[in-house]
N, C-alpha and C. Protein backbone atom coordinates (compact mmCIF):
# COMPACT_ATOMS: atom_id res chain seq x y z
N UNK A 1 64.34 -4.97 -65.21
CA UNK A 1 64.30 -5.25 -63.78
C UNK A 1 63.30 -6.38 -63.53
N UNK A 2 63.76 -6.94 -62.75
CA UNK A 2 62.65 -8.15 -62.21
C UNK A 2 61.66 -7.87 -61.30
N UNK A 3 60.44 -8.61 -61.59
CA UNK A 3 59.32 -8.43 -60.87
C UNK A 3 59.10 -9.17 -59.46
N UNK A 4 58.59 -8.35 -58.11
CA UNK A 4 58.70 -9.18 -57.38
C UNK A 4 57.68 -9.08 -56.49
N UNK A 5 57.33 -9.49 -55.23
CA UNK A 5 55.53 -9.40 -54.60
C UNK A 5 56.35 -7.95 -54.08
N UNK A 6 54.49 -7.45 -53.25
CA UNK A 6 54.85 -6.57 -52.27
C UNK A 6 55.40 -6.64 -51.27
N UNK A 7 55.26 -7.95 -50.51
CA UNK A 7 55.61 -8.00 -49.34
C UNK A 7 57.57 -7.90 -49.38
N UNK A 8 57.86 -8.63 -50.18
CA UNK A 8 59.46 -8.86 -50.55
C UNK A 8 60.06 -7.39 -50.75
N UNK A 9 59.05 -6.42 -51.31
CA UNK A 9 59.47 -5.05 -51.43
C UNK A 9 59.95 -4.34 -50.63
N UNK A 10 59.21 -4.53 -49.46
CA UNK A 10 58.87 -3.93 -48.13
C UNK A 10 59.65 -4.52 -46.93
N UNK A 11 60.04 -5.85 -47.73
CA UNK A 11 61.68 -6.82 -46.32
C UNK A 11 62.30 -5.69 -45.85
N UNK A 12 62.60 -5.58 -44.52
CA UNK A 12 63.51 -4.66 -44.25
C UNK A 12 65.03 -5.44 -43.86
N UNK A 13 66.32 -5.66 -43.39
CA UNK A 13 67.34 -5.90 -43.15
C UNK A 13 67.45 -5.23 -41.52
N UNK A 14 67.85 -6.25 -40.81
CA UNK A 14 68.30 -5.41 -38.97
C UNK A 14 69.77 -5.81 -38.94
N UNK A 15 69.84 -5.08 -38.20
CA UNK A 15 71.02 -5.42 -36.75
C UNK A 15 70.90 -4.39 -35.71
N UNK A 16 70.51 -5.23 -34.50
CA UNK A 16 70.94 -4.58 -33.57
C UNK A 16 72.40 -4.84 -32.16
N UNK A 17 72.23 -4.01 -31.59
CA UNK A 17 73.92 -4.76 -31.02
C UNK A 17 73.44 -3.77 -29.86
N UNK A 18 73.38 -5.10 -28.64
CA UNK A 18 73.42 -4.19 -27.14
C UNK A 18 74.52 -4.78 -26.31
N UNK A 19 75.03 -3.59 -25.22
CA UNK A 19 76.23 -3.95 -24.46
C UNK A 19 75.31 -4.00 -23.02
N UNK A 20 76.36 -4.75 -22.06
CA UNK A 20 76.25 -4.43 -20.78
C UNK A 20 77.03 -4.98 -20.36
N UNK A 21 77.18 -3.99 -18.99
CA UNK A 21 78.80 -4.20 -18.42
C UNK A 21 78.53 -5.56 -16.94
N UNK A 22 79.30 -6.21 -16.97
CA UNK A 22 79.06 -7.28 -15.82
C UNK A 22 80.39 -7.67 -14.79
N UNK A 23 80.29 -8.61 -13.87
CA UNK A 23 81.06 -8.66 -12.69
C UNK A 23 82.48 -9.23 -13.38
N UNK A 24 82.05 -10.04 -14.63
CA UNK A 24 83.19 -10.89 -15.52
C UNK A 24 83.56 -10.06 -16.77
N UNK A 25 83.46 -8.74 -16.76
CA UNK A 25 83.58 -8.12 -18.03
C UNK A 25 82.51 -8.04 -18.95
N UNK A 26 82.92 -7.03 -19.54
CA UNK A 26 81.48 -6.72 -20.43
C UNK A 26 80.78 -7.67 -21.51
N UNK A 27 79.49 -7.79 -21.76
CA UNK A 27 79.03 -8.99 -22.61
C UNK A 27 78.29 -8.39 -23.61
N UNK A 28 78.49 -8.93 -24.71
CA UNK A 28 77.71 -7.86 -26.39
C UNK A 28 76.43 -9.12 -26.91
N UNK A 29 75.21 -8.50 -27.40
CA UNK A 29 74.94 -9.39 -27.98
C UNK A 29 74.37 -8.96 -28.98
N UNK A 30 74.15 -9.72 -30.44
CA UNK A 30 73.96 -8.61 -31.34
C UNK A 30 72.89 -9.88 -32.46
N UNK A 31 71.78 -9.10 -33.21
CA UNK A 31 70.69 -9.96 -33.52
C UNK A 31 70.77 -9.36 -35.27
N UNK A 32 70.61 -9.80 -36.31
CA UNK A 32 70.90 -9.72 -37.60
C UNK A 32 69.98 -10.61 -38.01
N UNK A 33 69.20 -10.10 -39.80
CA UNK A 33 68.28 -10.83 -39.87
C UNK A 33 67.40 -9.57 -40.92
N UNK A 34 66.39 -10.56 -41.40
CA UNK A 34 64.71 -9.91 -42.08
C UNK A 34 63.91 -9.94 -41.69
N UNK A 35 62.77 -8.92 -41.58
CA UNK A 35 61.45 -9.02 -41.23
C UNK A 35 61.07 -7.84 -41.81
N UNK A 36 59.69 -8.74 -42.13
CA UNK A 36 58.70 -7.43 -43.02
C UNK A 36 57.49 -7.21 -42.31
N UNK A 37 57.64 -5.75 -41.93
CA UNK A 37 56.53 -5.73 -41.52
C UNK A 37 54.88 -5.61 -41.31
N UNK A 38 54.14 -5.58 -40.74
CA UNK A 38 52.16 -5.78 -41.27
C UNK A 38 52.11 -3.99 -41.81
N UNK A 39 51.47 -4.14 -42.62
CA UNK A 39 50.98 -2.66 -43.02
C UNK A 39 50.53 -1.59 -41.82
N UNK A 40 51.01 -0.25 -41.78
CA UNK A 40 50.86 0.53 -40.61
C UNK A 40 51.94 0.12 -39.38
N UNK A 41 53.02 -0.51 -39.32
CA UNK A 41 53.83 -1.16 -38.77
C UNK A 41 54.42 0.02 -38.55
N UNK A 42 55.37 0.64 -37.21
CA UNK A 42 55.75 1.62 -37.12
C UNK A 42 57.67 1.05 -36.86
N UNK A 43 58.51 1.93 -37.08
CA UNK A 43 60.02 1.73 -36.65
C UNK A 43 60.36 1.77 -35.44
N UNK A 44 59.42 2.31 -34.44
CA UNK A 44 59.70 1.86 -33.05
C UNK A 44 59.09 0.31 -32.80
N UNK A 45 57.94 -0.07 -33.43
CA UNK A 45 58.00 -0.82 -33.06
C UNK A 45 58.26 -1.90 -33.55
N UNK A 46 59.14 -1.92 -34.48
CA UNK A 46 60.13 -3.27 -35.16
C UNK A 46 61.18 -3.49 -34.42
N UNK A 47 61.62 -1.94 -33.95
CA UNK A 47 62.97 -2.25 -32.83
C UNK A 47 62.78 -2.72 -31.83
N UNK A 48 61.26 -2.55 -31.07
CA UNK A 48 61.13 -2.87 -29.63
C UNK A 48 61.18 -4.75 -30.06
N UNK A 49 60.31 -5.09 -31.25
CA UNK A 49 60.23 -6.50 -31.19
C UNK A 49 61.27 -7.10 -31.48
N UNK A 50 62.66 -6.59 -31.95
CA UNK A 50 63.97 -6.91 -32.22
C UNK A 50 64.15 -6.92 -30.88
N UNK A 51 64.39 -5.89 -30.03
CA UNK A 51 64.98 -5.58 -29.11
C UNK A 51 64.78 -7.17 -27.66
N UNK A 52 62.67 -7.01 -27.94
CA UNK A 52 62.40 -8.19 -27.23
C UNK A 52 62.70 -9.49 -27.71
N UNK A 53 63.33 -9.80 -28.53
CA UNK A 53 64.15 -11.02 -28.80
C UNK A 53 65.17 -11.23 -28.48
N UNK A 54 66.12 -10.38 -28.64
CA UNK A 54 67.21 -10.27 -28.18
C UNK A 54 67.55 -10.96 -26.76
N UNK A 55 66.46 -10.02 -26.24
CA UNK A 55 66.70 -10.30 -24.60
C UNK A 55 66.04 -11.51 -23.96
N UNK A 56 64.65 -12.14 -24.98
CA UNK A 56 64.30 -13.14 -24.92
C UNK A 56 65.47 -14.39 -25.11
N UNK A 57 66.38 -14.29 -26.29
CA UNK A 57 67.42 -15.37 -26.37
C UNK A 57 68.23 -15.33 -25.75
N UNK A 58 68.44 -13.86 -24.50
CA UNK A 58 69.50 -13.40 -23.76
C UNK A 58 68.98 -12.94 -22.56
N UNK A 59 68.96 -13.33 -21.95
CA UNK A 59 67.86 -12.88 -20.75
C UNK A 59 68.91 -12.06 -19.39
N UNK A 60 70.20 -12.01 -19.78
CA UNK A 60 70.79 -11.53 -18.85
C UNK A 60 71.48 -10.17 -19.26
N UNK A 61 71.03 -9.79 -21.01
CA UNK A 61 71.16 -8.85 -21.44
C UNK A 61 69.91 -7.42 -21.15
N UNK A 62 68.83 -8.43 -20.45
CA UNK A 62 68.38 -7.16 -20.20
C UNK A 62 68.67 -5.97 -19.36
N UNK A 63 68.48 -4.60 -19.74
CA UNK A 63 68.67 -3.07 -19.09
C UNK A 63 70.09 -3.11 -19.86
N UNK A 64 70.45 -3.67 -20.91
CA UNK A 64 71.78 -3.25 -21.83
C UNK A 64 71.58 -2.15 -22.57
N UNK A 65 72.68 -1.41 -23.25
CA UNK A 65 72.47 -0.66 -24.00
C UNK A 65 72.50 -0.82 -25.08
N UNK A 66 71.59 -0.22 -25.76
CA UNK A 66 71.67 -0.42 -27.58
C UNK A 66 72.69 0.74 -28.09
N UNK A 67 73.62 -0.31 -28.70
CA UNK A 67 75.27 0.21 -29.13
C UNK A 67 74.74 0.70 -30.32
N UNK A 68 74.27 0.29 -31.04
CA UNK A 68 73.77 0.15 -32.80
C UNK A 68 72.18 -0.68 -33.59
N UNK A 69 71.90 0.33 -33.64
CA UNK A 69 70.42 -0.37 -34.44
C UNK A 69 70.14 0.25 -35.84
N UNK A 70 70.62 -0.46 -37.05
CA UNK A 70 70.00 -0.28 -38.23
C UNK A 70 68.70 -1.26 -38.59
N UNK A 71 67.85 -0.76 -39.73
CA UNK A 71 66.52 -0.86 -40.06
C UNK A 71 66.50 -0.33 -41.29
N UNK A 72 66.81 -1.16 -42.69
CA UNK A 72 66.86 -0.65 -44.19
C UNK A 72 66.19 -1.53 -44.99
N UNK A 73 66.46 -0.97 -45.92
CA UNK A 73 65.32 -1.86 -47.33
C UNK A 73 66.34 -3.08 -47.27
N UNK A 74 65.75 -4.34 -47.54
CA UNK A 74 66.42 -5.34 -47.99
C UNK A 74 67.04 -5.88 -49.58
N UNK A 75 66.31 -5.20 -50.49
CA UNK A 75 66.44 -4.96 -51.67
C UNK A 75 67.50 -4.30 -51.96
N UNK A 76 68.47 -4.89 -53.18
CA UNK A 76 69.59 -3.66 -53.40
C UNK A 76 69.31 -2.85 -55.12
């Protein structure tokens, strides 16, 4: 097996995917990607900072619902 740092150990893999329903039909937007997080880093709050991107690149997605949120090792 190959050797690799800690931090690369610890990459996690996202997707999240939020809906909301609007006057023109419903609109999805969905964010995919790595991030590793600082030591003591908790899973709520990787999702909230996923979540606040999301809505940061989507600003009319906010008060959507989160359809789907995975959070796994990036390593296979």
């Amino acid at each position: 097996m190959d050797s690799i740092d800690a931090a690369q150990a610890y990459t996690r893999h996202y997707i999240l995917t939020l809906h909301k329903p609007g006057p023109g039909g419903p609109r999805w937007a969905t964010a995919s990607g790595t991030v590793t997080p600082a030591a003591g880093a908790t899973r709520d709050g990787v999702f909230k900072w996923i979540l606040n991107g999301i809505i940061e690149d989507n600003p009319d997605m906010r008060g959507g619902t989160v359809l789907f949120f995975s959070l796994e090792p990036n390593r296979l």
